[in-house]
C-alpha atoms as a PDB file:
ATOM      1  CA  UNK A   1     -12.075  42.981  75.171  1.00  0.00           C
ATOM      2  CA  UNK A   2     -13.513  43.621  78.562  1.00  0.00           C
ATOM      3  CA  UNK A   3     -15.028  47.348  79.840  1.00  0.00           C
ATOM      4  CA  UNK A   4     -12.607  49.007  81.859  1.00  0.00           C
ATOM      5  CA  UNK A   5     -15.222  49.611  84.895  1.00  0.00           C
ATOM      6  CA  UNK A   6     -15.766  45.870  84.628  1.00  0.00           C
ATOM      7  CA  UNK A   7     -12.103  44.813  85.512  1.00  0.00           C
ATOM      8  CA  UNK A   8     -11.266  47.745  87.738  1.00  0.00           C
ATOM      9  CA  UNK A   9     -12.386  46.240  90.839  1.00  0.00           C
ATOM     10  CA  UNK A  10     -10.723  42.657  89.800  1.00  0.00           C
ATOM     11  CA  UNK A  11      -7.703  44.785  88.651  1.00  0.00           C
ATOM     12  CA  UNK A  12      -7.733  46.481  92.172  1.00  0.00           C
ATOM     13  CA  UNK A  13      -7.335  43.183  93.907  1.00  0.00           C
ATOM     14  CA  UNK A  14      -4.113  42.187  92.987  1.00  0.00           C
ATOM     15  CA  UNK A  15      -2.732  46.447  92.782  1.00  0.00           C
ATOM     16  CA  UNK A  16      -4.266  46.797  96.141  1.00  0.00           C
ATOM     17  CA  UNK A  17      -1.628  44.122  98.045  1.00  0.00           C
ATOM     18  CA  UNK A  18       1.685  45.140  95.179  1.00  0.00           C
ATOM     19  CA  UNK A  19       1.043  44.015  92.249  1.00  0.00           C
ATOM     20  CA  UNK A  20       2.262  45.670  89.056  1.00  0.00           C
ATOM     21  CA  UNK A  21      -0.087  45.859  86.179  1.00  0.00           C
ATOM     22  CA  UNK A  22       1.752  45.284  83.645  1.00  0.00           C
ATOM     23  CA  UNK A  23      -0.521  46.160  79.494  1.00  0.00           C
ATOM     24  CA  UNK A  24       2.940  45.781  77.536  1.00  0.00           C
ATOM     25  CA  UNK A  25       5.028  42.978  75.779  1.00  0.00           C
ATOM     26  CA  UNK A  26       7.993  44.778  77.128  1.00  0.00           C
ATOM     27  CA  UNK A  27       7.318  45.281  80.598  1.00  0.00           C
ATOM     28  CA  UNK A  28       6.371  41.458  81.312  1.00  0.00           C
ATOM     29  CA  UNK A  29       9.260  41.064  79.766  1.00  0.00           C
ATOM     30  CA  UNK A  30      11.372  43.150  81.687  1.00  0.00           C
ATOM     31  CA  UNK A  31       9.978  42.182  84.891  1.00  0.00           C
ATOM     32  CA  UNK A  32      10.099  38.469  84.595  1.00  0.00           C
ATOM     33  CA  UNK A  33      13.840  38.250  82.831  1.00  0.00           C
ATOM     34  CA  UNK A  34      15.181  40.846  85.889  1.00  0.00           C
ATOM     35  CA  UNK A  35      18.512  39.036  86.814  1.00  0.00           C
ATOM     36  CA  UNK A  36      18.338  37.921  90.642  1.00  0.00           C
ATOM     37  CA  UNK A  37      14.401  38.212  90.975  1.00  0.00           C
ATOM     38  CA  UNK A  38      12.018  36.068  92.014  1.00  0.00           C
ATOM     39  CA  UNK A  39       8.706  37.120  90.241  1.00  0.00           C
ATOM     40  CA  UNK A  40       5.284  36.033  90.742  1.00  0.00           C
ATOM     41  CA  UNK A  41       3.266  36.603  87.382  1.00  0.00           C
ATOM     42  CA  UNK A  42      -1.351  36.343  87.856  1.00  0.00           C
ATOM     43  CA  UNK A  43      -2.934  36.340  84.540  1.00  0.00           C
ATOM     44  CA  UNK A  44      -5.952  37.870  85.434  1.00  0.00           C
ATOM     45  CA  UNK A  45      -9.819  37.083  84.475  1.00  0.00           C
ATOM     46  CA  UNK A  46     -13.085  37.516  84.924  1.00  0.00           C
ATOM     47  CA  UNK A  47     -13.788  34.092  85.258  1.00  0.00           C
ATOM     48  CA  UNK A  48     -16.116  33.395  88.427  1.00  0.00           C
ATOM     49  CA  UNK A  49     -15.566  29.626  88.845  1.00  0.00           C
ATOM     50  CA  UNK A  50     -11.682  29.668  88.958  1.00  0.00           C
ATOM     51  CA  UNK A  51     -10.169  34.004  89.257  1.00  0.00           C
ATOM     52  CA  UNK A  52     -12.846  34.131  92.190  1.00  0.00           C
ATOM     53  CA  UNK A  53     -10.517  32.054  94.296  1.00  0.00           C
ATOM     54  CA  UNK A  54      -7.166  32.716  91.956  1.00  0.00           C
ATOM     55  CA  UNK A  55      -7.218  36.373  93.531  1.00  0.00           C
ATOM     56  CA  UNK A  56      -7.598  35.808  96.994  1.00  0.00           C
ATOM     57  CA  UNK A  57      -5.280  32.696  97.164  1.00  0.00           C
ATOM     58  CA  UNK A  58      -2.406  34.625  95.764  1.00  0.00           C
ATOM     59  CA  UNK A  59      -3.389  37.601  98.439  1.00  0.00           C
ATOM     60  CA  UNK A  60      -3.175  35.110 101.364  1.00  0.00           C
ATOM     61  CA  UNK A  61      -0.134  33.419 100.052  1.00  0.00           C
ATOM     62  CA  UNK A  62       1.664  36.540 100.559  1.00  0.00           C
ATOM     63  CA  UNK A  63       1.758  35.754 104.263  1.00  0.00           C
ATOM     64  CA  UNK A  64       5.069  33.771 104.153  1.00  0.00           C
ATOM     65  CA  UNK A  65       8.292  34.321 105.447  1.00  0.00           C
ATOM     66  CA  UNK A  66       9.845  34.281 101.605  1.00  0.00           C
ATOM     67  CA  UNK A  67       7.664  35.914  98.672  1.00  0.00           C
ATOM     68  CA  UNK A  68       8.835  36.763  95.671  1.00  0.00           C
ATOM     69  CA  UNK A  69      11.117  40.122  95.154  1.00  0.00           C
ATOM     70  CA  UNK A  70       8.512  40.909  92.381  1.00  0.00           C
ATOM     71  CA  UNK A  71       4.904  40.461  92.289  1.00  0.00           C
ATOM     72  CA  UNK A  72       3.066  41.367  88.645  1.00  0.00           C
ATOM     73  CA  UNK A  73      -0.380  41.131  86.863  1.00  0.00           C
ATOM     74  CA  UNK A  74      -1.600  41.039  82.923  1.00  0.00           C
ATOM     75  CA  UNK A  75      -5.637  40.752  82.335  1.00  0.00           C
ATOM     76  CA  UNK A  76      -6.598  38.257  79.861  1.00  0.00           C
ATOM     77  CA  UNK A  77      -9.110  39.680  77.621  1.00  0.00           C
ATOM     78  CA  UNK A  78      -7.953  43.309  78.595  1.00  0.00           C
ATOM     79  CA  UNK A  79      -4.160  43.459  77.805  1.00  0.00           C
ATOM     80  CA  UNK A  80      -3.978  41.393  75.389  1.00  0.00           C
ATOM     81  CA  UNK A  81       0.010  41.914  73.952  1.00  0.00           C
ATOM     82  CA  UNK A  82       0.975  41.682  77.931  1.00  0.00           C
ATOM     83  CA  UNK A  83      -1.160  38.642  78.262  1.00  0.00           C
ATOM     84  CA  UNK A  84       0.441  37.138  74.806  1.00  0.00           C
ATOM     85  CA  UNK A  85       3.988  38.126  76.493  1.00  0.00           C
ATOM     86  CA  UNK A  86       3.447  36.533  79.445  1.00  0.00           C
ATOM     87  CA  UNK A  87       2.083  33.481  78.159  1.00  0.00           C
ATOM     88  CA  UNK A  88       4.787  32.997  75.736  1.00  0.00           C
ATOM     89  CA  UNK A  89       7.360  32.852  78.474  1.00  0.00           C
ATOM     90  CA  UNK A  90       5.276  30.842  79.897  1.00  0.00           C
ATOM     91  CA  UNK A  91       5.615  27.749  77.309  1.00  0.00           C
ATOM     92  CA  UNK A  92       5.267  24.190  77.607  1.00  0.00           C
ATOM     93  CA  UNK A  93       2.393  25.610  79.289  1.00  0.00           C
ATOM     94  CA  UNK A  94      -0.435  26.029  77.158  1.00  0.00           C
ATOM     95  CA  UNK A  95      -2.746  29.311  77.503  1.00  0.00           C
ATOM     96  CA  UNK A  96      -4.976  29.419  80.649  1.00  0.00           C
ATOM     97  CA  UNK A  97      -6.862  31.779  82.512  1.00  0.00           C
ATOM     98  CA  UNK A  98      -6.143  32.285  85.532  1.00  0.00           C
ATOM     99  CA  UNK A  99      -2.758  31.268  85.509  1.00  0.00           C
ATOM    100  CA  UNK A 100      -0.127  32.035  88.469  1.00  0.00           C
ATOM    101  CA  UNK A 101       4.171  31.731  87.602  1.00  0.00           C
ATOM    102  CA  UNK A 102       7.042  32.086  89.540  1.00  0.00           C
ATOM    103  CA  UNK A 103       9.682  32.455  87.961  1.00  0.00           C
ATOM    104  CA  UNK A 104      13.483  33.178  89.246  1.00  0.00           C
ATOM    105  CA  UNK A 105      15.434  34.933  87.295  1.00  0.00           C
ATOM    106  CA  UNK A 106      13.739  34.507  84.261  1.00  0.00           C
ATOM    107  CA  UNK A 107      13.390  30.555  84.398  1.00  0.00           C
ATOM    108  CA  UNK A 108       9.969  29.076  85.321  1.00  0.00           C
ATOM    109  CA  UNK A 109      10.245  27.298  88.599  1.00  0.00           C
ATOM    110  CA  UNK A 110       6.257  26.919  89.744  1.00  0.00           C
ATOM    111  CA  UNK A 111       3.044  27.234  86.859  1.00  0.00           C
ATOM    112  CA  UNK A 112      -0.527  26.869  88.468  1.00  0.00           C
ATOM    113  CA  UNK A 113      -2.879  26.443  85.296  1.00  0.00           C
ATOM    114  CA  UNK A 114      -6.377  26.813  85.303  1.00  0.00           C
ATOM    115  CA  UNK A 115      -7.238  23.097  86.383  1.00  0.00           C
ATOM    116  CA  UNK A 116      -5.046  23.302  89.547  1.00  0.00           C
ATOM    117  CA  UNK A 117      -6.828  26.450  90.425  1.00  0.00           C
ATOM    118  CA  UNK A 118     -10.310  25.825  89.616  1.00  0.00           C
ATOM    119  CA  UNK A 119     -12.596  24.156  92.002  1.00  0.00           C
ATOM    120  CA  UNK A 120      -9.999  24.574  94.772  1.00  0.00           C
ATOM    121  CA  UNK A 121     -10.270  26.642  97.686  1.00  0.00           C
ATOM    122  CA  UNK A 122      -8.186  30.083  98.312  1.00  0.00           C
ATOM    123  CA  UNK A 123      -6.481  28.326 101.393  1.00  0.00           C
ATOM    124  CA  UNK A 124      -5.380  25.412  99.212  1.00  0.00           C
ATOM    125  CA  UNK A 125      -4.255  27.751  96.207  1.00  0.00           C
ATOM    126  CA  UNK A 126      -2.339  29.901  98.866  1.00  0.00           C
ATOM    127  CA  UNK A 127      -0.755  26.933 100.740  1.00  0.00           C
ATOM    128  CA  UNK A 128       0.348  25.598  97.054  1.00  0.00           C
ATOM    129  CA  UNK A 129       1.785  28.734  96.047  1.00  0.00           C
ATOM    130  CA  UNK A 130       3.679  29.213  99.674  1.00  0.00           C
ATOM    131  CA  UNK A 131       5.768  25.863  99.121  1.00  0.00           C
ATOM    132  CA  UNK A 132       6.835  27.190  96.068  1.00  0.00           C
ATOM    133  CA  UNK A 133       8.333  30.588  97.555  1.00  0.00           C
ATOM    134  CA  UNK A 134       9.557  28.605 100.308  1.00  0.00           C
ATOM    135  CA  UNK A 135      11.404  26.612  98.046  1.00  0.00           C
ATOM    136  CA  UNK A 136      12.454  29.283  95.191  1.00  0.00           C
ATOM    137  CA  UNK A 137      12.315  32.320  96.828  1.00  0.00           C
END
């Protein structure tokens, strides 16, 4: 488990442009299984090489014409039944962090694991992630 004060300012990123933080099994659940949503789930890290991009790609794909109704965040290594919830619904997919989902209306329409989002830029992430509103949202 990660510090609090370490994760704040990572944290902050996503809260800061609408993101709900979401540290139970229930509220993931909730949120992604709301009937006529579209909701964008970020599981969260501290990892430099792939989260320092993850972040800001999700920011700037949030400057689209369609975005998703709901937009929410778990931190791996922080909240860790969330991150188990999410990840679960989340399946064939195995575990990664960062991750980014869409999912509408409970069903996963778009995953972005860990490989597509490492060693890609945040305009490439973002541009990735806007086709897929454009076409679920």
């Amino acid at each position: 488990m990660y510090p609090a004060e370490i994760v704040k300012p990572m944290r902050e990123e996503l809260t800061a442009v609408g993101f709900d933080q979401c540290t139970t099994p229930e509220s993931v659940a909730s949120a992604i299984n709301k009937k006529g949503a579209t909701t964008l789930v970020v599981v969260n890290s501290v990892c430099g090489c792939a989260a320092a991009n993850a972040r800001p790609g999700v920011r700037l794909s949030l400057a689209n014409d369609k975005t998703p109704t709901q937009l929410i965040t778990v931190f791996a290594g922080v909240d860790k039944e969330a991150t188990a919830e999410a990840r679960n619904l989340m399946v064939p997919f195995p575990p990664s962090s960062p991750s980014i989902a869409l999912f509408n209306d409970g069903e996963l329409v778009h995953m972005l694991e860990r490989h597509h989002i490492e060693g890609r830029s945040a305009n490439i992430i973002a541009e990735n992630l806007k086709e897929a509103y454009n076409t679920h949202c």
